[in-house]
Protein backbone atom coordinates (compact mmCIF):
# COMPACT_ATOMS: atom_id res chain seq x y z
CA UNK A 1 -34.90 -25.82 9.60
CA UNK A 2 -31.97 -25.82 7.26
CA UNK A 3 -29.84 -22.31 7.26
CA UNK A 4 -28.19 -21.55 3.70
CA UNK A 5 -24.59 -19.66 3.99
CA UNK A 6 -24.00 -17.01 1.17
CA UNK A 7 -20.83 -18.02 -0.20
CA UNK A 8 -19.06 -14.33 -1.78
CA UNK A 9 -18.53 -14.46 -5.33
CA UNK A 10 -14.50 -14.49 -6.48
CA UNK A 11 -14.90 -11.95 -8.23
CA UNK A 12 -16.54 -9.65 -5.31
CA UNK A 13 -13.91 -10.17 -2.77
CA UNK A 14 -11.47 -9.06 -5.46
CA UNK A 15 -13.52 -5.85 -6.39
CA UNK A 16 -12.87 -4.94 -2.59
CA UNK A 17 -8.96 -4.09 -3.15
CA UNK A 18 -9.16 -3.03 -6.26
CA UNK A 19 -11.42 -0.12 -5.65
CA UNK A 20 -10.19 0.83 -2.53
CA UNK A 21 -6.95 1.02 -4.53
CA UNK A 22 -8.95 3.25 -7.40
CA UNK A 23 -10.25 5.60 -4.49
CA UNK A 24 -6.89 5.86 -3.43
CA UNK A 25 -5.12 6.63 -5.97
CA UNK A 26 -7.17 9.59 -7.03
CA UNK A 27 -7.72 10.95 -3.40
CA UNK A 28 -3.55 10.82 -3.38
CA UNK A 29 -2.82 12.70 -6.65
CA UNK A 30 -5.87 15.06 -6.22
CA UNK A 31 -3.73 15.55 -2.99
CA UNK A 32 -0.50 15.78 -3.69
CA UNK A 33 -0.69 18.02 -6.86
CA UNK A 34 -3.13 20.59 -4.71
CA UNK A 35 -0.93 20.28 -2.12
CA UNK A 36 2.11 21.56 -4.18
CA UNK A 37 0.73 23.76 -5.71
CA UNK A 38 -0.67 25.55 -2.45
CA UNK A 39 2.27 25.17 -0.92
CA UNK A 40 4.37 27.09 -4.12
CA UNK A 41 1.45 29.42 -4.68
CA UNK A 42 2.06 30.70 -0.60
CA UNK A 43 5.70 30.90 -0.66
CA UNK A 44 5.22 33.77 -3.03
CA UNK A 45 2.72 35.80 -1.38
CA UNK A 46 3.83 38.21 1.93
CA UNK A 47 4.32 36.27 5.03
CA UNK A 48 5.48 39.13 7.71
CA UNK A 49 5.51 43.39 7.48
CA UNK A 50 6.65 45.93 9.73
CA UNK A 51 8.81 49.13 8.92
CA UNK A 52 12.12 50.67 9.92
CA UNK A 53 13.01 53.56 11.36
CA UNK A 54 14.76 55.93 8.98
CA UNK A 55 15.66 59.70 9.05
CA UNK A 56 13.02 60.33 11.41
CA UNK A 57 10.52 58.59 9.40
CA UNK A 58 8.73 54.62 9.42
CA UNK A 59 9.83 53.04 6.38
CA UNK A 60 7.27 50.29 5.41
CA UNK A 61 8.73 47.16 4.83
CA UNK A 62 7.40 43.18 3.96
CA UNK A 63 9.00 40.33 3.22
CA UNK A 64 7.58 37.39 1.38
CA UNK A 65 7.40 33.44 2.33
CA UNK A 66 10.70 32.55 -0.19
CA UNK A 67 12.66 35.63 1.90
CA UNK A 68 11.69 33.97 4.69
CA UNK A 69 12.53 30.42 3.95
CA UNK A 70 13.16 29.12 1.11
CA UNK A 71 12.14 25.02 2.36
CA UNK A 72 8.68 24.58 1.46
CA UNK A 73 8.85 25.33 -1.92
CA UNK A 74 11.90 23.58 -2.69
CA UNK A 75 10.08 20.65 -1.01
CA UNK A 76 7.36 21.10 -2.53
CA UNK A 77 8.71 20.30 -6.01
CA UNK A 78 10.56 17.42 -4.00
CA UNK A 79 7.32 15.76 -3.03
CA UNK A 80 5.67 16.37 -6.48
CA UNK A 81 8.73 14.58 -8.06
CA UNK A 82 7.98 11.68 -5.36
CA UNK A 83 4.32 11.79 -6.37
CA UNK A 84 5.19 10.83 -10.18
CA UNK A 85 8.18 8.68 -9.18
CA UNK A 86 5.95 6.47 -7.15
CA UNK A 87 4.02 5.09 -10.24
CA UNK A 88 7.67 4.52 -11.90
CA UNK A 89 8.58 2.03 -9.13
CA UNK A 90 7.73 -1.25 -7.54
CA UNK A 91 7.89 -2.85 -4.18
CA UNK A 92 10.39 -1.65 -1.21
CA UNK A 93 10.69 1.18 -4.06
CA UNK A 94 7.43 2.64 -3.83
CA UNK A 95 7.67 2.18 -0.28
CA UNK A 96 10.87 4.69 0.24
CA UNK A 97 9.19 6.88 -2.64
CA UNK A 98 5.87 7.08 -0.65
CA UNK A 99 8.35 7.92 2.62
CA UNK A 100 9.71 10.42 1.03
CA UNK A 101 6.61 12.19 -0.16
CA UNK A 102 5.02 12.06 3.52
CA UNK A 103 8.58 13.51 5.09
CA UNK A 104 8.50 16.30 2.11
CA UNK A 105 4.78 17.54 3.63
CA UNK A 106 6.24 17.24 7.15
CA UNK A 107 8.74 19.16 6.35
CA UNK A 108 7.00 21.63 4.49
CA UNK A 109 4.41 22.02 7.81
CA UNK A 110 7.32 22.31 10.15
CA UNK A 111 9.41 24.84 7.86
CA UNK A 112 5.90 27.23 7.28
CA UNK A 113 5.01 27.22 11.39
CA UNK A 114 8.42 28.18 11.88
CA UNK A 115 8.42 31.14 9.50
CA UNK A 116 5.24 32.41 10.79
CA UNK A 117 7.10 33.72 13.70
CA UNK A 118 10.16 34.71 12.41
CA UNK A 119 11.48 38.05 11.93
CA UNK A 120 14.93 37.16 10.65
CA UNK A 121 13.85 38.15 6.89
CA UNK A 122 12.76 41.71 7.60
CA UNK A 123 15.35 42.53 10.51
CA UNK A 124 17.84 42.10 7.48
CA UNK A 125 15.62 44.44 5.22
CA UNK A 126 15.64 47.01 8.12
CA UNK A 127 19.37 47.18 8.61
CA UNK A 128 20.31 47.34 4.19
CA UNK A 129 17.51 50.24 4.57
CA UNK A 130 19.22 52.32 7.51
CA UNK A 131 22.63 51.55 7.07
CA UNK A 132 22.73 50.21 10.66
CA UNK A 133 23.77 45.96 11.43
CA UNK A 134 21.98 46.34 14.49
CA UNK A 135 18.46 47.94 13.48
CA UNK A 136 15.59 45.77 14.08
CA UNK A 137 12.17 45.68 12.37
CA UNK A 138 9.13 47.44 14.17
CA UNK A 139 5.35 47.30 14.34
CA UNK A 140 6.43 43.39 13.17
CA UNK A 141 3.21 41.24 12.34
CA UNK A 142 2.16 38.34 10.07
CA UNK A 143 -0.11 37.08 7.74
CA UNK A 144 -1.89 34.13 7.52
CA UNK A 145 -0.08 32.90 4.34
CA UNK A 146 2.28 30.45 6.53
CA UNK A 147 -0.75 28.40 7.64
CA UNK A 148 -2.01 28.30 4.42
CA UNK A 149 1.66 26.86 3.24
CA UNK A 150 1.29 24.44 5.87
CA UNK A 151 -1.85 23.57 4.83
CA UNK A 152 -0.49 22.32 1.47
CA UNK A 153 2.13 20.10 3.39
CA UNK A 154 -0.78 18.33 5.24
CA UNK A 155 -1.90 17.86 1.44
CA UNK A 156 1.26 16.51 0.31
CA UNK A 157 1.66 14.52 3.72
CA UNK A 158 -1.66 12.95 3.39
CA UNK A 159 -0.92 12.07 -0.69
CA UNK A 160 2.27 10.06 1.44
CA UNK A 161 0.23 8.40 3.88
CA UNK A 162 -2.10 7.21 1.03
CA UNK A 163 0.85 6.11 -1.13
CA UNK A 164 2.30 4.01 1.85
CA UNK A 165 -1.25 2.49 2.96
CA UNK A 166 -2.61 1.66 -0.32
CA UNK A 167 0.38 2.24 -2.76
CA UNK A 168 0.92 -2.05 -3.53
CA UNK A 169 -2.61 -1.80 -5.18
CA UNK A 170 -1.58 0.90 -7.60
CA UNK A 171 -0.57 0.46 -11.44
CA UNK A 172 2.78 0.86 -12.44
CA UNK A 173 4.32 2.32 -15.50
CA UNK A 174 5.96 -0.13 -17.66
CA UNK A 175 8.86 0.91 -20.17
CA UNK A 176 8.09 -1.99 -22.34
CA UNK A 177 5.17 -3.20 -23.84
CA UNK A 178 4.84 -7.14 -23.28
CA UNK A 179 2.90 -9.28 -26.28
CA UNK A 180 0.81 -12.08 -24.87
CA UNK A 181 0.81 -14.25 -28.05
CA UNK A 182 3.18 -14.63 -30.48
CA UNK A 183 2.41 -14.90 -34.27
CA UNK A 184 3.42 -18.55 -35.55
CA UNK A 185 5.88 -18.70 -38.26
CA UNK A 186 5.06 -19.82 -41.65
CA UNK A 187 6.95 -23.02 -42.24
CA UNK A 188 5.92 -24.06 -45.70
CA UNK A 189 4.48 -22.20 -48.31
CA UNK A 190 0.68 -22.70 -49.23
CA UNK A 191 0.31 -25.21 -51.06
CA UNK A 192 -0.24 -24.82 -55.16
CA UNK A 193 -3.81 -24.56 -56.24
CA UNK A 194 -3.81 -26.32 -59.59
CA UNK A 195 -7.01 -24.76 -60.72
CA UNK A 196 -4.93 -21.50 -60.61
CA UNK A 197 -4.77 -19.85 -64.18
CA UNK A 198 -0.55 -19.56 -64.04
CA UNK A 199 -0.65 -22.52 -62.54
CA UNK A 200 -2.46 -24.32 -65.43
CA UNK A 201 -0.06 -22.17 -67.82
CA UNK A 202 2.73 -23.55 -65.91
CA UNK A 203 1.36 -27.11 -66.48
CA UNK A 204 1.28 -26.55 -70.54
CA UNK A 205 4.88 -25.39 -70.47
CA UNK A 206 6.15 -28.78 -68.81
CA UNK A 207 4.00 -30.60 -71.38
CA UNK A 208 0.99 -31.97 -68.96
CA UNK A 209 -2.49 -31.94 -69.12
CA UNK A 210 -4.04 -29.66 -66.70
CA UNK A 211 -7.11 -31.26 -67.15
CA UNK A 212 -5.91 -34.43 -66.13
CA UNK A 213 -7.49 -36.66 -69.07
């Protein structure tokens, strides 16, 4: 009994890549541009509150994720910059462009679980607001805000990952636009049609017969 191999069509082992490199590309900018945009978003919402101690009284005081730290955000406009850049670049370039998008949400996860514990930002508020260097913040506690910062720099991390997996399959901009055929030249003029009507008046005026009898 004879056994028959299936032989895979050209065109279906190259369909493989190409829309792996399609999913890819819109998981990572999906990604990426949540991610920053998360990550912004948080910085600007209250991380940490507590109050101070002043004439006699608790003065309530917060402080929000850019008075904390002011690294995520600015990375976060880092790794969108390295999002857009990757598409403008080829080769080892997209590689270090992809790097530097993955270290931008690393660095935005490690500067956000930091913060979420710090107390830095509001121990300065409490000392402008008693007059005293040494005055500390009290009743000190946090929101969730920093995880949701770090959150976006998984996003942005991920978009980097993507970038440096699958980032050799993806288009790139071009600043030029190439032509694939080029229009001949015309190297002799088309030639006279004698049944023309100025052609047969130019045949009268050098004294022929344009009928040709």
């Amino acid at each position: 009994m004879d056994y028959v191999t299936a032989v895979p069509h050209p065109r279906s082992e190259a369909a493989g890549p190409a829309r792996a490199g399609r999913r890819s590309l819109a998981v990572a900018l999906l990604c990426g541009a949540l991610g920053a945009a998360v990550a912004l978003l948080a910085t600007r919402q209250r991380w940490s509150e507590g109050t101070a101690t002043v004439a006699g009284g608790a003065f309530p005081l917060t402080a929000k994720g850019s008075d904390v730290t002011g690294v995520p955000a600015a990375l976060a406009i880092v790794g969108l910059a390295a999002l857009v850049a990757v598409f403008a670049v080829r080769r080892a370039g997209r590689l270090l462009v992809a790097g530097l998008l993955a270290l931008s949400g690393v660095g935005i996860v490690a500067a956000a679980l930091t913060g979420a514990s710090d107390s830095s930002a509001l121990d300065d508020k409490a000392a402008r607001t008693t007059g005293d260097t040494s005055a500390t913040v009290a009743a000190l506690s946090h929101t969730a805000w920093p995880y949701v910062t770090a959150a976006g720099g998984v996003l942005i991390l991920l978009a980097g990952l993507l970038a440096l997996r699958y980032g050799r399959l993806w288009p790139a901009m071009s600043g030029r636009y190439e032509r694939g055929t080029t229009r001949p030249r015309r190297t002799a003029a088309a030639a006279a049609d004698p049944d023309r009507p100025e052609e047969l008046w130019k045949a009268l005026d050098r004294g022929e017969d344009p009928t040709g009898a």
